[in-house]
C-alpha atoms as a PDB file:
ATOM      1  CA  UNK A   1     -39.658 -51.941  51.487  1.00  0.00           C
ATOM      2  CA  UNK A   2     -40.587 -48.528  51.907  1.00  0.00           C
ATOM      3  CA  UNK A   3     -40.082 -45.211  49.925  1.00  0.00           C
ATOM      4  CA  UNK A   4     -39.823 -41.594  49.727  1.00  0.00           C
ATOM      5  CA  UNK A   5     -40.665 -40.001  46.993  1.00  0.00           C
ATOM      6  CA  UNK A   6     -38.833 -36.691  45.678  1.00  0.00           C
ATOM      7  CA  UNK A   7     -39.981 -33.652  45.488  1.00  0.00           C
ATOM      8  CA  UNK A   8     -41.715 -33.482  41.907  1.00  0.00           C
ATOM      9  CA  UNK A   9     -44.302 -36.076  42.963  1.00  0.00           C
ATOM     10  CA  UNK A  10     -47.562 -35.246  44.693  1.00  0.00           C
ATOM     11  CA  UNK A  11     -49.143 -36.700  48.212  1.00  0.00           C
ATOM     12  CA  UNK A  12     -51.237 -38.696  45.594  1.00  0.00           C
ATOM     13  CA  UNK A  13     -48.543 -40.967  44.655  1.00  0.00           C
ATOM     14  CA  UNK A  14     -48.364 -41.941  48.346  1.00  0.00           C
ATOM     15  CA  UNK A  15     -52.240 -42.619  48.608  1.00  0.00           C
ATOM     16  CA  UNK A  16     -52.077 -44.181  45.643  1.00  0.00           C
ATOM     17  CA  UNK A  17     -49.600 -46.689  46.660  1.00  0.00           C
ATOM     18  CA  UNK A  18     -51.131 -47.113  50.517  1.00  0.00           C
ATOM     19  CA  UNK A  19     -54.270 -48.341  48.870  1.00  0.00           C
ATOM     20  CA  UNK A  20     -51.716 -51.265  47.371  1.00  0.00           C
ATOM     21  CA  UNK A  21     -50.577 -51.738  50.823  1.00  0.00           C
ATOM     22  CA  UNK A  22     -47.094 -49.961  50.109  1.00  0.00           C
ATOM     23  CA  UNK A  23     -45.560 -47.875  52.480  1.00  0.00           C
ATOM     24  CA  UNK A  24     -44.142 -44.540  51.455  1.00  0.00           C
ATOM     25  CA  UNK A  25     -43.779 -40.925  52.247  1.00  0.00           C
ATOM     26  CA  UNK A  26     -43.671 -37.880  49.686  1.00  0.00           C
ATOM     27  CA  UNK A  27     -40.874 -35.314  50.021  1.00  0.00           C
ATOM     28  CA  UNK A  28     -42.994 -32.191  50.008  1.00  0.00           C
ATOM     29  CA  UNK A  29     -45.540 -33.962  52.451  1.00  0.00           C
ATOM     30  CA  UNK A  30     -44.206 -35.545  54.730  1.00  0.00           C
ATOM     31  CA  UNK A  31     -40.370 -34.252  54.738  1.00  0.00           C
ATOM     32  CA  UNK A  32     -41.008 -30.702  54.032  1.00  0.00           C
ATOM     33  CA  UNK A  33     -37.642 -29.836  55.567  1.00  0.00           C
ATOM     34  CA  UNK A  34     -36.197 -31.712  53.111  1.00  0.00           C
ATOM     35  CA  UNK A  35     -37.642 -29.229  50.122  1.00  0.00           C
ATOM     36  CA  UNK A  36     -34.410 -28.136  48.015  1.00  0.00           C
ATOM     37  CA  UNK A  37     -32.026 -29.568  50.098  1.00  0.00           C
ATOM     38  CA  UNK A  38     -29.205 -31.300  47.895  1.00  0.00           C
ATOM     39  CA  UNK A  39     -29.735 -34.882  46.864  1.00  0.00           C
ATOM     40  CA  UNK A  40     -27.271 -36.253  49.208  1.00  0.00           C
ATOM     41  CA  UNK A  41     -28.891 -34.921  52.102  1.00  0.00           C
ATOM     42  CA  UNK A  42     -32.544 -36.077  50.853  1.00  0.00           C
ATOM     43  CA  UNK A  43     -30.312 -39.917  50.328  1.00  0.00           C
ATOM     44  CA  UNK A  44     -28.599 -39.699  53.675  1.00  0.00           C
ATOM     45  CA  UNK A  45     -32.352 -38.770  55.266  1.00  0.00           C
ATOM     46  CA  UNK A  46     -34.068 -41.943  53.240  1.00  0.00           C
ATOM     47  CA  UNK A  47     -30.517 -43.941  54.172  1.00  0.00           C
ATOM     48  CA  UNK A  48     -31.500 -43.345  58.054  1.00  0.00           C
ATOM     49  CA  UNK A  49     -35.010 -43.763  57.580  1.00  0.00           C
ATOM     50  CA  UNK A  50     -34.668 -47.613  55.662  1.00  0.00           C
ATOM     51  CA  UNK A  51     -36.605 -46.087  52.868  1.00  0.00           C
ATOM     52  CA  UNK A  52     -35.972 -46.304  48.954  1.00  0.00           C
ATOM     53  CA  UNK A  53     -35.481 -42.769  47.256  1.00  0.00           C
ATOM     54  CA  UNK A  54     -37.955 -43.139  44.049  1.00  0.00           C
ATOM     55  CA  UNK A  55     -37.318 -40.018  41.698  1.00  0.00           C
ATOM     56  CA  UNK A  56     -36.818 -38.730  37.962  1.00  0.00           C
ATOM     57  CA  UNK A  57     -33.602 -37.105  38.674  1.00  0.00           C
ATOM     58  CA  UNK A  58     -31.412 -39.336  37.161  1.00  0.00           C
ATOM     59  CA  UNK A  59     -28.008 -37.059  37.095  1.00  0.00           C
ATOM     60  CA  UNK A  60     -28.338 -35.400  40.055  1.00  0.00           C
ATOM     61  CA  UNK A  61     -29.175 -39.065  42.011  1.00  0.00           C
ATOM     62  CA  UNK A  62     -25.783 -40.438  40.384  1.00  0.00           C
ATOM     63  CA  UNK A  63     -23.705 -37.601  41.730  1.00  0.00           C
ATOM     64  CA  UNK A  64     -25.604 -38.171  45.136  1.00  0.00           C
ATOM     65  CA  UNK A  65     -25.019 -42.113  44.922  1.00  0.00           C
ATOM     66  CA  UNK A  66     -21.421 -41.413  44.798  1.00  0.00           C
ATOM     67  CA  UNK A  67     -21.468 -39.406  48.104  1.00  0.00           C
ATOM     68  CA  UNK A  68     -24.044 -41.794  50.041  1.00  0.00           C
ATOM     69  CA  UNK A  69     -22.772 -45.528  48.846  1.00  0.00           C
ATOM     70  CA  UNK A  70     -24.306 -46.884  51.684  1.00  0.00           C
ATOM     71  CA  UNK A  71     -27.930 -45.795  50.788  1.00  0.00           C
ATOM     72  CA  UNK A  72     -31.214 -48.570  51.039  1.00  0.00           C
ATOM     73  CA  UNK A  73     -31.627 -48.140  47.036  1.00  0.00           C
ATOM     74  CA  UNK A  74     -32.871 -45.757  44.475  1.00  0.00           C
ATOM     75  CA  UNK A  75     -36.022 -46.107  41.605  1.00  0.00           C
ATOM     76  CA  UNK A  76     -35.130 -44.364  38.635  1.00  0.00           C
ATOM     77  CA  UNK A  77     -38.465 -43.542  36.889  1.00  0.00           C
ATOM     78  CA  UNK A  78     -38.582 -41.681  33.431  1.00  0.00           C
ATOM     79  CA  UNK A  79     -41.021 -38.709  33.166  1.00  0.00           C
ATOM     80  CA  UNK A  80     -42.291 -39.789  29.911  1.00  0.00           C
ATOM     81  CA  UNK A  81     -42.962 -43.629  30.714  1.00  0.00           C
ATOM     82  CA  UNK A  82     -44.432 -42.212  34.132  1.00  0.00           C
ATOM     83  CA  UNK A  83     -46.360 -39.065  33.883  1.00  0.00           C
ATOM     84  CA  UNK A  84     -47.432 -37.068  36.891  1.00  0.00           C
ATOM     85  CA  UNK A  85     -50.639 -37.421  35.436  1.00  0.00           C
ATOM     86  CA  UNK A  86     -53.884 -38.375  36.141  1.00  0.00           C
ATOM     87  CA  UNK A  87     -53.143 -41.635  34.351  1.00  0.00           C
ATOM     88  CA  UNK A  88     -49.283 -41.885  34.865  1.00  0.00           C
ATOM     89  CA  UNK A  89     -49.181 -42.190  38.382  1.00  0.00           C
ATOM     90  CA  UNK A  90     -51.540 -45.113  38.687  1.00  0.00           C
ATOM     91  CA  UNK A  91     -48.895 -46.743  36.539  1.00  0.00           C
ATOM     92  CA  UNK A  92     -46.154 -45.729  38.207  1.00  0.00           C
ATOM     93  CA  UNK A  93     -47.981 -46.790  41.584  1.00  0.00           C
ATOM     94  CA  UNK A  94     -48.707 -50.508  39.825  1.00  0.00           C
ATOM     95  CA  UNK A  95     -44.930 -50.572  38.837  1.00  0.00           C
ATOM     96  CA  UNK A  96     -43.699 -49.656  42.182  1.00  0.00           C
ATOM     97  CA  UNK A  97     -46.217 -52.209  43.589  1.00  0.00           C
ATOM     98  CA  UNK A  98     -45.262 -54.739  41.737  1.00  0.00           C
ATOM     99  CA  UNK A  99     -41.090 -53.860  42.581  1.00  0.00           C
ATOM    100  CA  UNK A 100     -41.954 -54.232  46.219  1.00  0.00           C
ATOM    101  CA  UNK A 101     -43.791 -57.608  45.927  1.00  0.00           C
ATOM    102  CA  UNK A 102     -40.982 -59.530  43.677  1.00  0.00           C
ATOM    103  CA  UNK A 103     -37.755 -56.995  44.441  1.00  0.00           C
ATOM    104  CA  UNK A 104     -34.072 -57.652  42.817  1.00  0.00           C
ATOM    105  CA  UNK A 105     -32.317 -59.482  45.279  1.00  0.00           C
ATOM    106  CA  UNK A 106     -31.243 -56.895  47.836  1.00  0.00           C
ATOM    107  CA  UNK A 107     -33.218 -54.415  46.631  1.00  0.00           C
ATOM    108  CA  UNK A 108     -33.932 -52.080  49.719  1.00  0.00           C
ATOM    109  CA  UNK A 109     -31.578 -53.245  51.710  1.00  0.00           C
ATOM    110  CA  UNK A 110     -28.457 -52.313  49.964  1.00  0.00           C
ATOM    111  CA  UNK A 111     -27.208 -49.912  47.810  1.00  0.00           C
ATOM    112  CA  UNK A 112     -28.985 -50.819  44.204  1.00  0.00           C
ATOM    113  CA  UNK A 113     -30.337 -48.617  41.761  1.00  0.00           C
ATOM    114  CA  UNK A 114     -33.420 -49.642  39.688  1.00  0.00           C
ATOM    115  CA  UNK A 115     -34.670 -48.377  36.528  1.00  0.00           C
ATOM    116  CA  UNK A 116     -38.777 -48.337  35.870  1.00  0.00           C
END
């Protein structure tokens, strides 16, 4: 399982998570094409990639869901559980981590969605 990671979180996410021996790519890195393009499009891109989209934008995913069924699976992460801060995002990095090693069945391969 691989992700990409939206736009609000930073290229330090991603190291974070290579030095767990997790593959993923940041939005505003790696994909800066992808910058404030609609959610659909940022799906459809992850969708034809095989990645996971991990992100906080939980109504704005939904409404993209609905266009993309088909997508590899989306990580819904809550700001306040998850900071982008100094000490959130080595949680968030464990928690991701941890989703990759023991995923729901299907995870990343189908369409789920998965709260953190």
């Amino acid at each position: 399982m691989a992700f990409l990671l939206d736009e609000h979180y930073p290229p330090r996410l991603a190291e974070l998570l290579a030095a767990r021996g997790v593959n993923a790519v940041t939005l505003t890195h790696d994909r800066p094409s992808l910058r404030g393009r609609p959610d659909d499009e940022v799906l459809r891109r992850a969708r034809s990639e095989g990645l996971v989209v991990v992100t906080e934008d939980v109504t704005t995913f939904m409404a993209a869901v609905a266009l993309v069924p088909d997508h590899r699976g989306v990580v819904l992460c809550h700001q306040r559980r998850y900071p982008r801060t100094p000490s959130g995002l080595p949680r968030l990095a464990d928690a991701l981590t941890a989703l990759t090693r023991d995923p729901p069945g299907g995870f990343g391969t189908g369409p789920l969605m998965w709260w953190l």
